[in-house]
Structure formats: C-alpha cells, structure tokens
N, C-alpha and C. Protein backbone atom coordinates (compact mmCIF):
# COMPACT_ATOMS: atom_id res chain seq x y z
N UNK A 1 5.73 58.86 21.92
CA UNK A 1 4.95 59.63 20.98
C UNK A 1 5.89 60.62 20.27
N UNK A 2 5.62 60.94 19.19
CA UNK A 2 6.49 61.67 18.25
C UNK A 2 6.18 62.79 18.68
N UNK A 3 7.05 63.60 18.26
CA UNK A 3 6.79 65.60 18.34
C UNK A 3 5.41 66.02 17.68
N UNK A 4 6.11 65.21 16.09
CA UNK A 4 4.92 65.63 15.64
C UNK A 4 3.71 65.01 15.59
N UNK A 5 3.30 63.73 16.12
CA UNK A 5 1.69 63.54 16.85
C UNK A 5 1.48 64.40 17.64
N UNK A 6 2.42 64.63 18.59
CA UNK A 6 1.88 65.91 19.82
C UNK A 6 1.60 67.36 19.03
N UNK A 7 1.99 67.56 18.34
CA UNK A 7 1.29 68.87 17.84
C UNK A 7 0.27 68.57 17.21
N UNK A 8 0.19 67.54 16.52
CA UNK A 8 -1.03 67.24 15.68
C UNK A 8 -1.92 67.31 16.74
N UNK A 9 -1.64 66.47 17.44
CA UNK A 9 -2.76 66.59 18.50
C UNK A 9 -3.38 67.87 19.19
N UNK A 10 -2.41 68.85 19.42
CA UNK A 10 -2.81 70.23 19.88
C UNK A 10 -3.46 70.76 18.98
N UNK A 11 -2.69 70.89 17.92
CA UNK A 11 -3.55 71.94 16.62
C UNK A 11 -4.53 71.08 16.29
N UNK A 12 -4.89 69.57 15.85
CA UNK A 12 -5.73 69.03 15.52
C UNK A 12 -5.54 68.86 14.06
N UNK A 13 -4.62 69.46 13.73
CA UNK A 13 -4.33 69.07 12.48
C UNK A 13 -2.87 68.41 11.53
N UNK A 14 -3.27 67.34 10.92
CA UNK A 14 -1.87 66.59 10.70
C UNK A 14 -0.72 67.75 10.11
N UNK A 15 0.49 66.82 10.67
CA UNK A 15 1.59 68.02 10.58
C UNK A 15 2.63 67.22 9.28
N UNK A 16 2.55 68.00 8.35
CA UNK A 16 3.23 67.97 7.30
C UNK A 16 4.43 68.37 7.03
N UNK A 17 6.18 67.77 6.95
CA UNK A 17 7.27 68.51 6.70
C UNK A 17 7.87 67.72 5.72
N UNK A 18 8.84 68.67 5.26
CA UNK A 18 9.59 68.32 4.14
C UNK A 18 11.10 69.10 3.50
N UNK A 19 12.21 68.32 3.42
CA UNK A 19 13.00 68.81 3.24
C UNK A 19 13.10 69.86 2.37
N UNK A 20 13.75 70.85 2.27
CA UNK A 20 14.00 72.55 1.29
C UNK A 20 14.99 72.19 0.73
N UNK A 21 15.25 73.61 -0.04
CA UNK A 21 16.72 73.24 -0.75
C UNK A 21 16.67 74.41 -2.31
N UNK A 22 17.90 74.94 -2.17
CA UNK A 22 17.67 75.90 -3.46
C UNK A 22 19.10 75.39 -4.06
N UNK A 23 18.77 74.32 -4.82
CA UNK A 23 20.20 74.18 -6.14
C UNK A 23 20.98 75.32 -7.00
N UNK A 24 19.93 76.36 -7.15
CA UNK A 24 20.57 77.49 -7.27
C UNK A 24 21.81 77.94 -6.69
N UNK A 25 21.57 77.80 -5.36
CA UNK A 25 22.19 78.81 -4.53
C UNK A 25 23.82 77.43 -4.10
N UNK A 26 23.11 76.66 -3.31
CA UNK A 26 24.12 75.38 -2.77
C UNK A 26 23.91 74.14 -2.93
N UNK A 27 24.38 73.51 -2.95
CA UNK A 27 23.93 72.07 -3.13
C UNK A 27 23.25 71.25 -1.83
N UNK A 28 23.56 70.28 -1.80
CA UNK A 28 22.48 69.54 -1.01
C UNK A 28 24.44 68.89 -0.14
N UNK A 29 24.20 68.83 1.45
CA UNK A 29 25.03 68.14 2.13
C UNK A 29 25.82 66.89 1.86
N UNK A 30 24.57 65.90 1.52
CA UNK A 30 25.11 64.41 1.07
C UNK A 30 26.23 64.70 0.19
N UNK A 31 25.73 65.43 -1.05
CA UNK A 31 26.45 65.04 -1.58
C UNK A 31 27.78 65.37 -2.01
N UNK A 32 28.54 66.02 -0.54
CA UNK A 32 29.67 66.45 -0.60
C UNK A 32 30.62 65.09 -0.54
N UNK A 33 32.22 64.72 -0.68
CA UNK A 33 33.01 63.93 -1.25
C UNK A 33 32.94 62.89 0.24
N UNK A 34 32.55 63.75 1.50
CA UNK A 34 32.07 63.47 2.76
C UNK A 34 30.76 63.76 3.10
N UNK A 35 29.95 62.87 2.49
CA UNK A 35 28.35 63.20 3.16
C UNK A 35 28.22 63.60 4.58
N UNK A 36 27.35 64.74 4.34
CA UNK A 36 26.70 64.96 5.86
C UNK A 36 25.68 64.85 5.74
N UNK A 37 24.96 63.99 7.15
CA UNK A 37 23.54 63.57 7.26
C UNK A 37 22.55 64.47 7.85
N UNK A 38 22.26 66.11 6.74
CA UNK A 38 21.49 66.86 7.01
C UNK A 38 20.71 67.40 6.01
N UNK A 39 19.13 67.90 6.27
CA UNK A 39 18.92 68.88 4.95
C UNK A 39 19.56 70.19 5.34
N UNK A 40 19.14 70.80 4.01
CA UNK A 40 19.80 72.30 3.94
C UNK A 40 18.62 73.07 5.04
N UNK A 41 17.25 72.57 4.87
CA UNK A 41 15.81 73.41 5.83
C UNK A 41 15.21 72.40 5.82
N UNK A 42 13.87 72.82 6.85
CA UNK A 42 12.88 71.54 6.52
C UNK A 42 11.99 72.75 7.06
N UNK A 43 10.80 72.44 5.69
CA UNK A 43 9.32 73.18 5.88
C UNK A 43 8.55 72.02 6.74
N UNK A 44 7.86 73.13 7.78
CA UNK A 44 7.10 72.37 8.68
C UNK A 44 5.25 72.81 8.59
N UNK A 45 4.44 71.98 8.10
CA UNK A 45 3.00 72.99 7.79
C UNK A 45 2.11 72.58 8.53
N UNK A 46 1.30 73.85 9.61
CA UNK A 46 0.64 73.74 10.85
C UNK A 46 -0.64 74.33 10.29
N UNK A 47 -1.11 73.52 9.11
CA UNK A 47 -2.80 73.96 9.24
C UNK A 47 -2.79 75.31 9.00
N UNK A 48 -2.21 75.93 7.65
CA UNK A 48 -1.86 76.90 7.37
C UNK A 48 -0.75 77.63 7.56
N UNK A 49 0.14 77.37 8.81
CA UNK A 49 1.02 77.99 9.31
C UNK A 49 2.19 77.67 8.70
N UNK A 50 3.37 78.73 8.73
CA UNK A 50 4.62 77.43 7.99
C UNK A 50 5.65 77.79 9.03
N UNK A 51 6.32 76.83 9.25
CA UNK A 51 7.20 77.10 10.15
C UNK A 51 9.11 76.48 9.00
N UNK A 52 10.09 76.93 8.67
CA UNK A 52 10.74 77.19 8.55
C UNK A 52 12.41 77.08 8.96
N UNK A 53 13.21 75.66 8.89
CA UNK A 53 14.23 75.73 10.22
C UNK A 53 14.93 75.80 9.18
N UNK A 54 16.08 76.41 9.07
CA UNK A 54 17.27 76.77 7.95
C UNK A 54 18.29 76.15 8.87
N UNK A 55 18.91 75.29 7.95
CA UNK A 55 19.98 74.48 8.97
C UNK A 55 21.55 75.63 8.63
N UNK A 56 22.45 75.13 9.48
CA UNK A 56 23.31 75.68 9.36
C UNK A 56 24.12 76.41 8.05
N UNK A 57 24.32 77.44 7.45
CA UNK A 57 24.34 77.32 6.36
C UNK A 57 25.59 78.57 6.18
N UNK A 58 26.64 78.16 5.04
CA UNK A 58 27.93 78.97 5.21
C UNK A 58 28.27 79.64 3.59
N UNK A 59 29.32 79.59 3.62
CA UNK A 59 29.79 80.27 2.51
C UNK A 59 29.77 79.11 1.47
N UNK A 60 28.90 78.49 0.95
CA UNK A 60 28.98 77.23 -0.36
C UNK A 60 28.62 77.35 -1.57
N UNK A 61 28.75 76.79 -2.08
CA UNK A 61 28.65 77.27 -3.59
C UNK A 61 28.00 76.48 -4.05
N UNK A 62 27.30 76.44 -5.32
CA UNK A 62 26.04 75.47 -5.97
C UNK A 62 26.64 74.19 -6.15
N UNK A 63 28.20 73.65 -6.23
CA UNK A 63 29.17 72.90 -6.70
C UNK A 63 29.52 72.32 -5.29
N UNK A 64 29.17 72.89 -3.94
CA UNK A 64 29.83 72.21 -2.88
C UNK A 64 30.87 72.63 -2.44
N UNK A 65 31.46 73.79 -3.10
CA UNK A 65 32.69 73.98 -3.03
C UNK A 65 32.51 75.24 -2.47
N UNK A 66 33.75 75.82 -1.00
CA UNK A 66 33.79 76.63 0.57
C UNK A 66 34.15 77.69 -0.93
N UNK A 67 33.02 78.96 -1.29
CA UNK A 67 33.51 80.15 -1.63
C UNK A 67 34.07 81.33 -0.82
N UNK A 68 35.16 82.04 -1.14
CA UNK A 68 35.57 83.15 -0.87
C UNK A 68 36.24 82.65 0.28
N UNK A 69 37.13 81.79 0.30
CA UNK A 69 38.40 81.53 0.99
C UNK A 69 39.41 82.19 1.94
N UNK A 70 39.15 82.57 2.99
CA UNK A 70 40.28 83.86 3.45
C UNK A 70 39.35 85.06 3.28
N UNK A 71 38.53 85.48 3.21
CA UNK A 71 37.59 86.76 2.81
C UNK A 71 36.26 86.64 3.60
N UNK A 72 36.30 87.24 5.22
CA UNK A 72 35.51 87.10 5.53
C UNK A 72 34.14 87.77 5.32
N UNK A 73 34.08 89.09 4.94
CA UNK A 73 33.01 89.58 4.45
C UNK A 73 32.56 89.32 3.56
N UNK A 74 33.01 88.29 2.54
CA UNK A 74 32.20 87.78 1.49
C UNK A 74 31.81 86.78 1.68
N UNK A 75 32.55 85.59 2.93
CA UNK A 75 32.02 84.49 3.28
C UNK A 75 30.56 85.08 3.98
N UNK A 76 30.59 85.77 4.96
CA UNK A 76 29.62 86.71 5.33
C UNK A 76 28.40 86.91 4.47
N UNK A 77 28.35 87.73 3.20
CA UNK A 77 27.62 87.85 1.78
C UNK A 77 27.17 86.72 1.50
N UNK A 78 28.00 85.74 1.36
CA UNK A 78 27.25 84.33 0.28
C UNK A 78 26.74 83.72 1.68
N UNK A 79 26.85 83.55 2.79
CA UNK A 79 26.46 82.97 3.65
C UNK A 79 24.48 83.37 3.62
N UNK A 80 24.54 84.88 3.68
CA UNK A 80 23.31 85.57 3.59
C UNK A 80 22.57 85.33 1.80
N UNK A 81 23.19 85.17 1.44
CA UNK A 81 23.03 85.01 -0.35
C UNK A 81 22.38 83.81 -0.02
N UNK A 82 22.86 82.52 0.63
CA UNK A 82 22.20 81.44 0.72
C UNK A 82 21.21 81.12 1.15
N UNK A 83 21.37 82.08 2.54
CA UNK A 83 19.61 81.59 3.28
C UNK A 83 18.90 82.38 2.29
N UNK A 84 18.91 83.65 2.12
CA UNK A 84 17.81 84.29 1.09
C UNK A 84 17.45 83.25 -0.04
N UNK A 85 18.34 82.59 -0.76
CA UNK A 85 17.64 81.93 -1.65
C UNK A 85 16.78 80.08 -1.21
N UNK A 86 17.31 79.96 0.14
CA UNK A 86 16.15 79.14 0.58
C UNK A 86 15.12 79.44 1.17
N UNK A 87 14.87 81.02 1.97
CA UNK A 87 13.78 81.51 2.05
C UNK A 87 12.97 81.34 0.26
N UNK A 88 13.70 82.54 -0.28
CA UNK A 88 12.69 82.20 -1.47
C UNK A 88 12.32 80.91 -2.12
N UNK A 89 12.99 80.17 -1.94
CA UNK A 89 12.69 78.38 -2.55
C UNK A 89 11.18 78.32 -1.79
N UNK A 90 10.94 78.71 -0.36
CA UNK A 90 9.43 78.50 0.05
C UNK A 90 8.72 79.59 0.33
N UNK A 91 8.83 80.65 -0.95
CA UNK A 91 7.97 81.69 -0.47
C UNK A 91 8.11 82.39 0.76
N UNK A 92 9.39 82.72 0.69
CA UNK A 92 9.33 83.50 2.79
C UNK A 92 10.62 84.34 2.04
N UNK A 93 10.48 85.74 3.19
CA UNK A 93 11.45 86.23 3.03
C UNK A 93 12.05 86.84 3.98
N UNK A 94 13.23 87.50 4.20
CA UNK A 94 13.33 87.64 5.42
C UNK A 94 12.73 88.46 6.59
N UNK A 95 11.67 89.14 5.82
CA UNK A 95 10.86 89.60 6.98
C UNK A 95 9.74 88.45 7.56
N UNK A 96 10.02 87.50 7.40
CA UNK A 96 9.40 86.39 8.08
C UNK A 96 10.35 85.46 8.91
N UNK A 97 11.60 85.94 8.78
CA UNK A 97 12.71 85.59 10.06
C UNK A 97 12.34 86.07 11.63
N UNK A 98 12.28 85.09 11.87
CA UNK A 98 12.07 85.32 13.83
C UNK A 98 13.35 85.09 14.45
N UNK A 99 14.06 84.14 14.27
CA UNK A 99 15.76 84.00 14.75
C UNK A 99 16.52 83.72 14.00
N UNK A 100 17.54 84.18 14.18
CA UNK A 100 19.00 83.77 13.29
C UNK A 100 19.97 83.42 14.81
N UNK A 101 20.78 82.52 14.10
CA UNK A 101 22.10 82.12 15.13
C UNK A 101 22.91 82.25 13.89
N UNK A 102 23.78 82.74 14.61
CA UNK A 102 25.12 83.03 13.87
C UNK A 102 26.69 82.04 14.71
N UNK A 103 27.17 81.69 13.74
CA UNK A 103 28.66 80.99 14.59
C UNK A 103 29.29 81.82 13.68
N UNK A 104 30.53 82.17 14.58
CA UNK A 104 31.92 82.57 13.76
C UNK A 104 33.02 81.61 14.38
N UNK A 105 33.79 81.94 13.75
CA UNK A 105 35.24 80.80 14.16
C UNK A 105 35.72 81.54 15.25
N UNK A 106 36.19 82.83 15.29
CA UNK A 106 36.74 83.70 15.58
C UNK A 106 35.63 84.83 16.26
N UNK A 107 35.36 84.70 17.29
CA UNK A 107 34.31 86.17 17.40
C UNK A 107 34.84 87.20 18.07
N UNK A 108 35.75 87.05 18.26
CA UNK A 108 36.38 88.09 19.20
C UNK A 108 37.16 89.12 17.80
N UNK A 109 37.75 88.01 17.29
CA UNK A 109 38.71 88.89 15.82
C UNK A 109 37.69 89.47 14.85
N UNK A 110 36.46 88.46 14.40
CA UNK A 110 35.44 89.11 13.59
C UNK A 110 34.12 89.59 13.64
N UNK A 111 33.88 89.94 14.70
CA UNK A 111 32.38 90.29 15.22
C UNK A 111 31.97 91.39 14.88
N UNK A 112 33.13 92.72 14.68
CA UNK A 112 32.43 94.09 14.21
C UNK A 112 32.54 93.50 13.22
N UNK A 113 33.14 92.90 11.87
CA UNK A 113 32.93 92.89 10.24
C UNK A 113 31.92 92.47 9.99
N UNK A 114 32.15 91.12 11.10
CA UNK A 114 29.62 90.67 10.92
C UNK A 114 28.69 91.03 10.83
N UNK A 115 29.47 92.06 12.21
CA UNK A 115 28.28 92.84 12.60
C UNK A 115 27.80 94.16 11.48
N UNK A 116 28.69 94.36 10.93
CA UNK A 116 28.62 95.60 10.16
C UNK A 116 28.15 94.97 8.90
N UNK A 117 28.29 94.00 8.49
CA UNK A 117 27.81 92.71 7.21
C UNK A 117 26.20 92.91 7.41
N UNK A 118 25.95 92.09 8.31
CA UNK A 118 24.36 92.00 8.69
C UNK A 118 23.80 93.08 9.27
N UNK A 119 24.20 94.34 9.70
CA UNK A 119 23.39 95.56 9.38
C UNK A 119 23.16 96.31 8.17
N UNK A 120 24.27 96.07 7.38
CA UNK A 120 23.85 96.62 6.15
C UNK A 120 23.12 95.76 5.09
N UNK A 121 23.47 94.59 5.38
CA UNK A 121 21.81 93.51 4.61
C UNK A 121 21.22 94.13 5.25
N UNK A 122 20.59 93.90 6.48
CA UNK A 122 19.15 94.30 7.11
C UNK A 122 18.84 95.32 6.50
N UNK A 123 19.50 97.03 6.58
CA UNK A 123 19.24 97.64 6.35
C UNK A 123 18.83 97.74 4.94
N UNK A 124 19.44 96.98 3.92
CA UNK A 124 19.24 97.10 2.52
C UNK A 124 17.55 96.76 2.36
N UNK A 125 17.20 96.24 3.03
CA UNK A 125 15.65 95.21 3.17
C UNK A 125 14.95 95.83 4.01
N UNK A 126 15.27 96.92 4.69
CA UNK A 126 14.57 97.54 5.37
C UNK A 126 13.96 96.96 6.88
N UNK A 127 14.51 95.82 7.26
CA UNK A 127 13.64 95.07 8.17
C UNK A 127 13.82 95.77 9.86
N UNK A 128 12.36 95.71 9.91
CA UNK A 128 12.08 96.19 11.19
C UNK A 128 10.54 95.34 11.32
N UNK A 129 10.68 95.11 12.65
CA UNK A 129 11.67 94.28 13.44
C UNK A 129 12.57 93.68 12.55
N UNK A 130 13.71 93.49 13.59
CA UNK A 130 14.83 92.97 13.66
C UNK A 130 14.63 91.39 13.95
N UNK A 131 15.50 90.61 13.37
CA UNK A 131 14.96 88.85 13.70
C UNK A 131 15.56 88.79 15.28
N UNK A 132 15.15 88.16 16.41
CA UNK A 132 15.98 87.80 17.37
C UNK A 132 17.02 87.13 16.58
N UNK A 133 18.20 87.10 17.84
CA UNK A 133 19.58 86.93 17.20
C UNK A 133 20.34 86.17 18.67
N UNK A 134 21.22 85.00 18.22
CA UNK A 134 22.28 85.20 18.65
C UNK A 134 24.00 84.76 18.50
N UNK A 135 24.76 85.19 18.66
CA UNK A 135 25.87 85.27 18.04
C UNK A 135 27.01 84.02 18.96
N UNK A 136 27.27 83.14 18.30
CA UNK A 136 28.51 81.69 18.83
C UNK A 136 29.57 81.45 18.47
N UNK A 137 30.51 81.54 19.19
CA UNK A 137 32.10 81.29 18.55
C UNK A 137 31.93 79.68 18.61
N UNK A 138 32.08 79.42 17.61
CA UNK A 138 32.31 77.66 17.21
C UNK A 138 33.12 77.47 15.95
N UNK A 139 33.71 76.05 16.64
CA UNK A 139 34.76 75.51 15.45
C UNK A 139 33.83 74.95 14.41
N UNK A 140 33.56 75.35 13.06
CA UNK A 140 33.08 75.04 12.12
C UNK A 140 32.99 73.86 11.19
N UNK A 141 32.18 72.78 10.44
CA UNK A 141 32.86 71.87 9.56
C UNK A 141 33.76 71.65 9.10
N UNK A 142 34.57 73.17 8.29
CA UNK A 142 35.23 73.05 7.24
C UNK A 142 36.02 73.90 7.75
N UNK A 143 37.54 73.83 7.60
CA UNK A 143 38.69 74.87 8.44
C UNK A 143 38.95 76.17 7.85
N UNK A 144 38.00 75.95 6.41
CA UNK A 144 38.79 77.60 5.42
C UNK A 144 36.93 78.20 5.66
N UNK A 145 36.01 77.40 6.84
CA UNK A 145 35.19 78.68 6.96
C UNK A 145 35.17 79.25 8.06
N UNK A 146 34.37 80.60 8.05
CA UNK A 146 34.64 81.85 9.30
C UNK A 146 33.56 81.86 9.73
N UNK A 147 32.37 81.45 9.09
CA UNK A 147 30.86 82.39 9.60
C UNK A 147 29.86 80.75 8.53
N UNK A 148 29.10 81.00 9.50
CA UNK A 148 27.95 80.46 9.46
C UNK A 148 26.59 80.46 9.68
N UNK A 149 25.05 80.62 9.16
CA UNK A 149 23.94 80.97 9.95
C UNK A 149 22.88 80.10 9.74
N UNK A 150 22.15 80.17 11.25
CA UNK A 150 20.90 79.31 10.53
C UNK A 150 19.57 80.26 11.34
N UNK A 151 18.63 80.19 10.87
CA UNK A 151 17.41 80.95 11.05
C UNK A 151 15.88 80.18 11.12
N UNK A 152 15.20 80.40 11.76
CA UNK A 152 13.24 80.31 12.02
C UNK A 152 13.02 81.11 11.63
N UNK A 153 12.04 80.60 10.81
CA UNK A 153 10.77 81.10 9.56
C UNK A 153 9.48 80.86 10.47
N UNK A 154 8.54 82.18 10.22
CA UNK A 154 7.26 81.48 10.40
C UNK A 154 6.49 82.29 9.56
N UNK A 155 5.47 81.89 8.80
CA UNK A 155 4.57 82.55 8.06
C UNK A 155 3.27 82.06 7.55
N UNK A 156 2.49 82.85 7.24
CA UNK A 156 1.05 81.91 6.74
C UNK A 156 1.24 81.44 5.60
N UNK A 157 0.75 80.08 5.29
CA UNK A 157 0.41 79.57 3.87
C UNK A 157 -0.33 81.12 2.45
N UNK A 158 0.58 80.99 1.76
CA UNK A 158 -0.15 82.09 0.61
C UNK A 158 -1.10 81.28 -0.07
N UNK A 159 -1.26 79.87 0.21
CA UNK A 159 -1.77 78.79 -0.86
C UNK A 159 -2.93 79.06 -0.73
C-alpha cells in the first residue's frame, strides 16, 4: 500500500501532490548539464491542509549556475533567497516553516557565519517561533558549495 492511500485512508480524504518550483528564483534540477532526479518541493494537500517539503536547496541561480563562489555568507543569502521564493510560489511563508535542516561542508569552520546569517533573516521577519532546526556537516553536490537547506511547510489552504 502506498503512503499516500494510508493517509487517504486516515484523513478520508484523497491526497493530492505536486511538484513546486519558482523559475524566478532557480531552475529546475533536470535540467542541469548533469540531471538530477529531483523536484525543487513537492506540495502535499490533506483536505485543506498543505504540507510543504523543500528539497535540498543551495546557492543557484535561475540559469543553474553555483552563485557566489568562495563567499559563504552570500551562498548563505541566496540559499535563503531561494527557499523564500518557493515558499511564495505556494502561498506560505516562512512563518509557516516547522523544520529546516541545514548542511554545511565545513561546520566546524562555518557555523558561527550561518549561524549569524540565519538569525539575522529570522530576525528581519520577525519569526517567533523559531522553525525546529537542525544543523549537518555533509559533502555537498557541487564542490564550490558551502551551505545548503531544506525545510517543512505546513499550512491551511487560503483557497
């Protein structure tokens, strides 16, 4: 049985998802020179509910191409630049963040610059609560990136 029959079955109501994606902001995985076989999010809809998975998401550019090279606080910036604009692609914003995971390459060398990155977003947005969080040193896709994030959405349908 699928995941999603089993929820259907709990909630009772069919479960609807569908890949996200803000062209604005990054492009879509495939169609890098090396496809990767991922979406950017996938909206999940529970009978009003929306649930929200932001896949891994880094310093990229609308072109595919690793911005701010060597510059981790701006890889940092566009990293956050990105999920914000796939929150907004489905109506969510980040006060409808419940978790973020964060990878850095390096966490030992860059963890206060992160850390000091993503308190002053937060703070700019005012968010309280705070999203649960947690922070992973991992070797990344691409070797010229530092930081990476992915986040859960949950929110009611505005529809």
């Amino acid at each position: 049985m699928l995941l999603e029959e089993m929820i259907g079955e709990v909630t009772g109501a069919t479960v609807q998802k569908r890949a996200i994606t803000d062209l604005r902001v990054l492009n879509e995985a495939y169609q890098y020179d090396r496809p990767s076989s991922f979406s950017r999010g996938m909206r999940i809809d529970l009978n009003g509910l929306v649930v929200l998975l932001i896949s891994g998401t880094a310093s990229i550019d609308e072109y595919g191409q690793t911005a701010h090279v060597g510059d981790f606080r701006a890889q940092c910036r566009r990293m956050l630049y990105n999920i914000t604009g796939l929150l907004r692609a489905e109506g969510a914003t980040w006060d409808d963040v419940v978790r973020t995971t964060f990878y850095l390459r390096d966490i030992d060398r860059d963890y206060r610059e992160f850390n000091e990155e993503r308190t002053a977003f937060y703070k700019s947005l005012g968010l309280d609560p705070l999203p649960a969080s947690t922070g992973i040193q991992a070797k990344l896709c691409r070797p010229e990136l530092l930081v990476e994030g992915e986040a859960i959405v949950i929110f009611r349908d505005k529809e």
